[in-house]
Protein backbone atom coordinates (compact mmCIF):
# COMPACT_ATOMS: atom_id res chain seq x y z
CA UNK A 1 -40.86 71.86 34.34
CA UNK A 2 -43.15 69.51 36.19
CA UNK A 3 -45.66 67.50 33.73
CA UNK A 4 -48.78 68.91 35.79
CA UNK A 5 -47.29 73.12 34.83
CA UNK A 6 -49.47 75.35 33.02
CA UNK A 7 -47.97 75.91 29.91
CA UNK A 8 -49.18 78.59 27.46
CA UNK A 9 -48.64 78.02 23.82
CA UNK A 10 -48.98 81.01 21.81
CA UNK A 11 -49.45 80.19 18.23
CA UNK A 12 -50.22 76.49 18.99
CA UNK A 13 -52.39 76.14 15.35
CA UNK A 14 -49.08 77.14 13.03
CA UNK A 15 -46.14 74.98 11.95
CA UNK A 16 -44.09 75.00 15.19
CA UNK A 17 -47.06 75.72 17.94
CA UNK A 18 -48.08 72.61 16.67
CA UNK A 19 -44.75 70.71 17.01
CA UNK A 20 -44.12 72.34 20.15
CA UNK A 21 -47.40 70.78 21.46
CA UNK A 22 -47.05 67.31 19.90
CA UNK A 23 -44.15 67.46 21.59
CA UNK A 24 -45.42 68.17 25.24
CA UNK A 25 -47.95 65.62 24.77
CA UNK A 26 -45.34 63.19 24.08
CA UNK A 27 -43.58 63.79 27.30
CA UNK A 28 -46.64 63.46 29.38
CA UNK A 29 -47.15 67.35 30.04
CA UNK A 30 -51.00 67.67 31.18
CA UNK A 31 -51.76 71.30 31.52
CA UNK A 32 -50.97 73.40 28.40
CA UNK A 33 -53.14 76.08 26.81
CA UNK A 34 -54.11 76.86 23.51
CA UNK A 35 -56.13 79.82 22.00
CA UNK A 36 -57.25 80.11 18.83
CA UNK A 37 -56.70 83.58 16.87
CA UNK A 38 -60.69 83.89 17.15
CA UNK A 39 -60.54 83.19 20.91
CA UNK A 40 -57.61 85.61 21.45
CA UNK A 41 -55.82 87.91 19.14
CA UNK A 42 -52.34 88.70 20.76
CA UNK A 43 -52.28 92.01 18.79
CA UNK A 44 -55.07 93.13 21.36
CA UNK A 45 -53.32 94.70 24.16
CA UNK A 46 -56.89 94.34 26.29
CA UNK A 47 -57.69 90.61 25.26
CA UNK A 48 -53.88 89.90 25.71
CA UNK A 49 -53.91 91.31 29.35
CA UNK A 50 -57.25 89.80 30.40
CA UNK A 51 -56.51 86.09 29.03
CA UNK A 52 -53.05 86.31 31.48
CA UNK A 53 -54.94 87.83 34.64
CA UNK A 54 -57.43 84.41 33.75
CA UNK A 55 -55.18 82.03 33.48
CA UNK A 56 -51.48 82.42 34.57
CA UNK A 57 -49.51 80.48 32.75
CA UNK A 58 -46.34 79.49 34.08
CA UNK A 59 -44.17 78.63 30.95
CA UNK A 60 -44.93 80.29 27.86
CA UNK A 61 -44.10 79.50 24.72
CA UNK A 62 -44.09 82.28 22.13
CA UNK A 63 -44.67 80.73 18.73
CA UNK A 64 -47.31 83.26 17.67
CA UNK A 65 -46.44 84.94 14.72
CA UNK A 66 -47.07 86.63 11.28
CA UNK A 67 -44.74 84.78 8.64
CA UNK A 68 -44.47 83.73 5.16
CA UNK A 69 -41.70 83.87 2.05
CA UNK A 70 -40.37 86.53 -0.30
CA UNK A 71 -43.29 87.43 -1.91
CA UNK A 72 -45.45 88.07 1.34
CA UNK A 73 -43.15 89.14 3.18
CA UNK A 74 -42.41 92.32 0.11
CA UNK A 75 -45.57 92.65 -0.26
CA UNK A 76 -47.57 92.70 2.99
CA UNK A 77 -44.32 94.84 4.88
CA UNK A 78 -46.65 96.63 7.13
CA UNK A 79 -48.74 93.69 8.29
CA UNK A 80 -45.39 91.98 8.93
CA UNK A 81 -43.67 94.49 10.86
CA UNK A 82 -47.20 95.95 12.86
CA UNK A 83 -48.32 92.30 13.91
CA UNK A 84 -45.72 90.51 14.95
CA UNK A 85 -44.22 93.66 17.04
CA UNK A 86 -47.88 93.92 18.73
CA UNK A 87 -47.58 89.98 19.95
CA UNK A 88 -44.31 90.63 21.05
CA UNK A 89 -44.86 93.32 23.15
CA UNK A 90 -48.30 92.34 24.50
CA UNK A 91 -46.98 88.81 25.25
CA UNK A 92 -43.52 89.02 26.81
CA UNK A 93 -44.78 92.19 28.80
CA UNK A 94 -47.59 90.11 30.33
CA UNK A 95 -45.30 87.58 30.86
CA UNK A 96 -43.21 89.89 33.15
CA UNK A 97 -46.27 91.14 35.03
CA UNK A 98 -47.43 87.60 35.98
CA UNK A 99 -44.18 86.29 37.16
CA UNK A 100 -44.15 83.42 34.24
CA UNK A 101 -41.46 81.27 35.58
CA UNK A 102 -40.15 81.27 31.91
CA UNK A 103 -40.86 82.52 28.25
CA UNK A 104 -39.17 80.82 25.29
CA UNK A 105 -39.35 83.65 22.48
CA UNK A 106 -38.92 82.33 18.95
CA UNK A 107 -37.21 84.49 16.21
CA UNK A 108 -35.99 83.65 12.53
CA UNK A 109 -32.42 84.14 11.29
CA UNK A 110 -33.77 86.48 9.11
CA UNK A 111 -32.39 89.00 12.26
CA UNK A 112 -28.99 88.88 10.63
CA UNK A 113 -27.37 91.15 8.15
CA UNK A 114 -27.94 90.78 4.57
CA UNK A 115 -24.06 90.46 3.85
CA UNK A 116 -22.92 88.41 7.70
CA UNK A 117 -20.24 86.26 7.57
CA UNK A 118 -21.26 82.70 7.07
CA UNK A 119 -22.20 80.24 8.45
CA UNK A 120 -24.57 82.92 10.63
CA UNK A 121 -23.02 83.47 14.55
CA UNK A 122 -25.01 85.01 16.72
CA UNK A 123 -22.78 87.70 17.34
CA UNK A 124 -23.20 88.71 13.52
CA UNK A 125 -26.65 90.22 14.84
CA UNK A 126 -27.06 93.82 14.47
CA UNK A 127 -23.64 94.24 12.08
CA UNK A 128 -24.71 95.15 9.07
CA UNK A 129 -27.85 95.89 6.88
CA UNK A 130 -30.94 93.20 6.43
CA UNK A 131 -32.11 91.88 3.53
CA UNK A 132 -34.62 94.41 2.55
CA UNK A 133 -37.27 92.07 1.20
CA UNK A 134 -37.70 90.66 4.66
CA UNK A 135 -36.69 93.65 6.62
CA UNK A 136 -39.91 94.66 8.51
CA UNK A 137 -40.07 91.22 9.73
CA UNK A 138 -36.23 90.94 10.85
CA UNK A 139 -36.71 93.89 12.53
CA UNK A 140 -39.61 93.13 14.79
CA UNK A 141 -37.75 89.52 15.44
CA UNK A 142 -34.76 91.80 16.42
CA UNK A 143 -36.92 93.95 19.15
CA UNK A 144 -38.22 90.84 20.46
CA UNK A 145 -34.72 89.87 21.23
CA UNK A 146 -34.16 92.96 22.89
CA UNK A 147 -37.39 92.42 24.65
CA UNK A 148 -36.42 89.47 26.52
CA UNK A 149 -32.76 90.31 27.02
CA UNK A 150 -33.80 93.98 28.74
CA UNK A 151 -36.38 92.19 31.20
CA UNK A 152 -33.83 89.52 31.77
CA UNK A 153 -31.11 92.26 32.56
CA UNK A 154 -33.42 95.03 34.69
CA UNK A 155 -36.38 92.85 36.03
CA UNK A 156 -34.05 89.22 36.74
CA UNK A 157 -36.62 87.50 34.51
CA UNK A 158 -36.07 84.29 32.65
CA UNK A 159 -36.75 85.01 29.08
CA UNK A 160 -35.08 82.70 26.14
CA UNK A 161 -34.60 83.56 22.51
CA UNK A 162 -34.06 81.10 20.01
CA UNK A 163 -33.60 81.68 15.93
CA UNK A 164 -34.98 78.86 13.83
CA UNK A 165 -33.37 78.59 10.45
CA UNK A 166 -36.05 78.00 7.67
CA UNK A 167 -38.57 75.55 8.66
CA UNK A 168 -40.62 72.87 7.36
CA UNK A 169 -43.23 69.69 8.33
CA UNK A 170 -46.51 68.69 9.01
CA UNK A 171 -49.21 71.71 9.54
CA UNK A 172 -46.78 73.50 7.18
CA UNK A 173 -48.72 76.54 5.41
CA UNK A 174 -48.83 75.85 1.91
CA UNK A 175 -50.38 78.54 0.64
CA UNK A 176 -48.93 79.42 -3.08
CA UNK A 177 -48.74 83.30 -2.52
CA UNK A 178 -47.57 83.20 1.26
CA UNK A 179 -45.62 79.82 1.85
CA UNK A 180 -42.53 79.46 2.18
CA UNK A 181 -39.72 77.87 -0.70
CA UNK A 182 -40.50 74.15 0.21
CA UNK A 183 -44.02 73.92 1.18
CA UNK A 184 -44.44 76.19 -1.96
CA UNK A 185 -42.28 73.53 -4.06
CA UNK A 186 -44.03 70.87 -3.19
CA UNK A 187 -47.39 72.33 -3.55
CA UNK A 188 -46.24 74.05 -6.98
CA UNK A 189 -44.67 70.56 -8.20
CA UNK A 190 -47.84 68.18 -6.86
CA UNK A 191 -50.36 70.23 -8.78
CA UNK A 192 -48.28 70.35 -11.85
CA UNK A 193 -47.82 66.30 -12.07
CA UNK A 194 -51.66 66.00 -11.18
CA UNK A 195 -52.49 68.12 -14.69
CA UNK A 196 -49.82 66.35 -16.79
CA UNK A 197 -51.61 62.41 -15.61
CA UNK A 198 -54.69 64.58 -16.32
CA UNK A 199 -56.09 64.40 -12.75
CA UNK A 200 -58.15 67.36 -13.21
CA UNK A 201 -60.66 66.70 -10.38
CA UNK A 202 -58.04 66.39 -7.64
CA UNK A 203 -56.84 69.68 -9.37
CA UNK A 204 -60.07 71.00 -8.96
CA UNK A 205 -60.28 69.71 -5.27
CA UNK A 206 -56.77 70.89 -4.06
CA UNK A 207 -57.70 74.32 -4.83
CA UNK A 208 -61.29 74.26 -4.00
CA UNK A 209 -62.04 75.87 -7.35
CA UNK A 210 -64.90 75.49 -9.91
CA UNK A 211 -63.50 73.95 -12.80
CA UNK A 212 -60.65 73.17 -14.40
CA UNK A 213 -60.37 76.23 -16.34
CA UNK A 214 -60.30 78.23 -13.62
CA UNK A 215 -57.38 75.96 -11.97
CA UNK A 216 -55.39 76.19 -14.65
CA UNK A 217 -55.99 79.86 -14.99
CA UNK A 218 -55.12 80.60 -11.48
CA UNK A 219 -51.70 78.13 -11.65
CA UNK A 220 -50.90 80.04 -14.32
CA UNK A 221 -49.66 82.90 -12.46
CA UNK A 222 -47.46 80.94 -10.01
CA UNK A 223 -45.94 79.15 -13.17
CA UNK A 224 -47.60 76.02 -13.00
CA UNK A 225 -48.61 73.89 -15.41
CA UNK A 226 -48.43 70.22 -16.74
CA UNK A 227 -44.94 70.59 -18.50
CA UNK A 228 -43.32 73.20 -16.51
CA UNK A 229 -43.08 74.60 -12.74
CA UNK A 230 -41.76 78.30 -12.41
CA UNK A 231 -39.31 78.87 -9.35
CA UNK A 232 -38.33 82.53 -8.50
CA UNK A 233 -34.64 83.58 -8.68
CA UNK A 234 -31.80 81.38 -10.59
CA UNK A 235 -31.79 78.41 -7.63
CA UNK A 236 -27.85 79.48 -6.59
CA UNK A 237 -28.71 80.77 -3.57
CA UNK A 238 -28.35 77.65 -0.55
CA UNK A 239 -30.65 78.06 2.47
CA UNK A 240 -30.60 75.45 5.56
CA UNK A 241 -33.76 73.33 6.45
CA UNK A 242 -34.82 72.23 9.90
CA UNK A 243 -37.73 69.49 10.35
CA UNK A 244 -40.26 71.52 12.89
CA UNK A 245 -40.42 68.45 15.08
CA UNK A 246 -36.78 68.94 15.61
CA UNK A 247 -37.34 72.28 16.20
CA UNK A 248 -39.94 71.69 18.95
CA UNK A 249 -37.62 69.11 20.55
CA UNK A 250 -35.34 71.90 21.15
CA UNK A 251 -37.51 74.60 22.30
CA UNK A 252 -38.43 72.08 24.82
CA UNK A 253 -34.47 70.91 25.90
CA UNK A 254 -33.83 74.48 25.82
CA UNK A 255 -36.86 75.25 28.34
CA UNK A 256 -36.18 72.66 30.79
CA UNK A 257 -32.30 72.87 31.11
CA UNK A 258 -31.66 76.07 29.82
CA UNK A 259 -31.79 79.36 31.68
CA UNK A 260 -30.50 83.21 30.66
CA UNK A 261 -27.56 83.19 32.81
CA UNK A 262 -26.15 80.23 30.91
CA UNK A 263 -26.49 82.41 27.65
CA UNK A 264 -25.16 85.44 28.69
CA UNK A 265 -22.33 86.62 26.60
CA UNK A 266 -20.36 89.76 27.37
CA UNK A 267 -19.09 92.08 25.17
CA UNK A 268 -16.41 94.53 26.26
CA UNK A 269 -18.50 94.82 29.49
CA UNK A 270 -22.02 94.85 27.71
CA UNK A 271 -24.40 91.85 27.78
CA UNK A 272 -25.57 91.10 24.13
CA UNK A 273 -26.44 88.36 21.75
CA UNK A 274 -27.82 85.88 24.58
CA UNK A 275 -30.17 84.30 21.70
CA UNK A 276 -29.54 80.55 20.53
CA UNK A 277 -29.85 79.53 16.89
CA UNK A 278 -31.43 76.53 16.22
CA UNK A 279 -30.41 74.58 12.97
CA UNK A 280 -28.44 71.63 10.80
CA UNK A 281 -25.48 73.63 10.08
CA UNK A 282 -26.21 71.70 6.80
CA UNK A 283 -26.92 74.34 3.18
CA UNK A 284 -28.59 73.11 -0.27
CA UNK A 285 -29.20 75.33 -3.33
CA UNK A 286 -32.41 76.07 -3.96
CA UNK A 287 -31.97 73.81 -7.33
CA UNK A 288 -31.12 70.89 -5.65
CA UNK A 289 -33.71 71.52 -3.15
CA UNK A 290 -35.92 71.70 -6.56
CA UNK A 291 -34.71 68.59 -7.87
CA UNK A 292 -35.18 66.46 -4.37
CA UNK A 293 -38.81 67.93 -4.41
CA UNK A 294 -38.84 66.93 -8.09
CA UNK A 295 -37.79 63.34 -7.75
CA UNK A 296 -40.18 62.51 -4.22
CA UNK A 297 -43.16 64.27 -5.91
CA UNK A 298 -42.57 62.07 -8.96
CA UNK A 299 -43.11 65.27 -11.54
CA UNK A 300 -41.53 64.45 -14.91
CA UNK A 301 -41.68 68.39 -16.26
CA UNK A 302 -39.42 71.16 -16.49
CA UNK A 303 -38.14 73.60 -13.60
CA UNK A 304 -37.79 76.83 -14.59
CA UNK A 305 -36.14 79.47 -12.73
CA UNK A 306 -37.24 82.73 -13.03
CA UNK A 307 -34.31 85.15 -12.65
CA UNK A 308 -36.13 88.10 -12.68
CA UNK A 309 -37.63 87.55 -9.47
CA UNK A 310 -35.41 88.52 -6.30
CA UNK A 311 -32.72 85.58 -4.87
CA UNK A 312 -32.92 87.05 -1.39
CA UNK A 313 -29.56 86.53 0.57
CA UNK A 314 -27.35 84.43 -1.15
CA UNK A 315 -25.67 82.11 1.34
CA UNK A 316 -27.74 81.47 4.47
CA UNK A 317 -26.63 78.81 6.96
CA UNK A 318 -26.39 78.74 10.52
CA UNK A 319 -23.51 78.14 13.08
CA UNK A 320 -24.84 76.37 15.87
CA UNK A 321 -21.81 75.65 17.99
CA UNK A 322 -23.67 77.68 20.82
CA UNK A 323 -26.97 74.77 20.57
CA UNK A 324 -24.41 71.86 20.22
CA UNK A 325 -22.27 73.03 23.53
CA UNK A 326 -25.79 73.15 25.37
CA UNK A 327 -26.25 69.97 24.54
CA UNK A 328 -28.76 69.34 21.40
CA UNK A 329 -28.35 68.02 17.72
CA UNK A 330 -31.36 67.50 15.07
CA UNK A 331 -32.03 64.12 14.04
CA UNK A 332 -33.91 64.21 10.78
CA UNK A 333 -32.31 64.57 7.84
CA UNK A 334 -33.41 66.69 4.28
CA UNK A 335 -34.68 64.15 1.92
CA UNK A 336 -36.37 62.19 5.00
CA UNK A 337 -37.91 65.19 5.91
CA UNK A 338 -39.54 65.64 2.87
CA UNK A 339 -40.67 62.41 1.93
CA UNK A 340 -42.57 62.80 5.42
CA UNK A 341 -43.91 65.98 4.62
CA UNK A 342 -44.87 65.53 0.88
CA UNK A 343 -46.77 62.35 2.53
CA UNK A 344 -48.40 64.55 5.36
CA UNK A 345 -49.32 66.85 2.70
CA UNK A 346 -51.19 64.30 0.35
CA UNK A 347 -52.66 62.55 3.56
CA UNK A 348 -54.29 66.02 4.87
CA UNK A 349 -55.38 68.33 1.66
């Protein structure tokens, strides 16, 4: 990619839009595009359409996307499954009609089967049955691989599909009913040391609430309070965290020196499984995870785990020999990570 390319990044406002655009900046890239949800909603076949015939991008990345952790993703199955499958489509197929040189499309390893061999290959996709408290989402992430691999195979396009493991940084959501495990953690655990040092006005102002009543009230049903922090499940399961900065540095290695015919993989004669996870190859238990949060946060309470909520998948880990022989390896480490974040997060809120 030249530095002066028009680069369109869909989702720019979330978690790894954001990253991915830091990023750009960073390498002197002058001409990228951002919408806001309000200024464009990618579910809108129309809007989708029109903003393409405006502009024409020549890159795009697709970040754009519904997301969140067990409990929105159960809960909130048809928003998950309707949304993200609308962006897809409306996206990648305007993509195709205005000859965008290339379209990064990123997914979650959530696409793999509930009971895959681990660590998670990407020829594991489409083996087995998905984890159904995240299945509407896998499933739409699973089209949009299909997506870009069919207009790669009948239209000679250049679409690439990369798989995240679980992500986390700055812009994170933190959101106590939608985030994800560590955003939630840290949220759950920073509130919780707050009431125990009696710090009820930055309670009051971290949840934009009315009084302190009503904080504790609400914290109540997410298990928080000054002794104690409630974590769903019994902490055994071990999950794999990726800094988003790291992320966007390899959507970005991937886009420049990466193209679909160095991804193709056949398999007894058909072309499948061309997508690219991106990861550590490093797990952690959800308790440890806990405790790191724990000991950065400086919360002197209980954890309790809460094992009549679901554990999800139990092992969850990603082999990313395919990333590593293409040339890329993350850089920041777990604890680092979240000492950065937990900082971002007090800096920002």
């Amino acid at each position: 990619m030249i530095r002066s390319a028009k680069i369109f990044v869909a989702g720019h406002s979330g978690l790894v839009g954001s990253a991915i655009v830091k990023n750009l900046e960073q390498k002197g890239f002058t001409n990228i595009i951002t919408r806001t949800h309000n200024e464009l909603d990618l579910t809108n076949q129309f809007e989708t359409a029109s903003f393409f015939n405006k502009e024409k991008p020549e890159y795009v990345f697709l970040a754009a996307a519904k997301v969140g952790g067990i409990m929105a993703n159960n809960t909130y199955r048809a928003d998950f499954i309707y949304d993200n499958l609308m962006i897809q489509n409306n996206v990648i197929h305007e993509s195709y009609r205005h000859n965008v040189k290339k379209l990064l499309f990123l997914g979650s390893t959530c696409i793999y089967p509930k009971n895959a061999e681990q660590p998670l290959k990407e020829d594991s996709l489409l083996t087995g049955e998905l984890e159904y408290t995240n299945e509407p989402y896998a499933i739409a992430k699973i089209a949009g691989i299909k997506m870009c691999e069919s207009y790669n195979l009948q239209y000679g396009t250049d679409f690439i599909s990369v798989m995240p493991t679980n992500l986390y940084g700055p812009n994170d959501n933190f959101d106590l009913e939608k985030s994800h495990v560590l955003p939630a953690l840290i949220r759950k655990m920073h509130l919780a040391k707050l009431l125990s040092e009696k710090k009820e006005t930055e309670v009051i102002k971290d949840l934009d609430v009315e009084s302190i009543e009503q904080a504790k009230s609400y914290l109540r049903k997410f298990g928080v309070s000054e002794n104690s922090v409630e974590i769903w499940g019994s902490g055994k399961p071990t999950r794999e965290f990726l800094w988003s900065e790291d992320l966007a540095d390899a959507c970005i290695y991937i886009m420049e020196k990466i193209h679909f015919n160095n991804v193709i993989n056949e398999v007894e004669g058909d072309i499948k499984n061309t997508h690219i996870n991106i990861g550590t190859g490093k797990e952690i238990s959800i308790k440890e995870l806990a405790e790191i949060v724990k000991r950065e946060v400086g919360f002197k309470g209980e954890l309790q785990f809460n094992i009549s909520k679901p554990d999800g998948t139990m092992r969850k880990v990603t082999d990313v020999h395919k990333l590593t022989k293409l040339g890329w390896k993350h850089k920041v480490e777990l604890e680092e990570g979240i000492h950065r974040m937990y900082n971002w997060y007090i800096n920002n809120n």
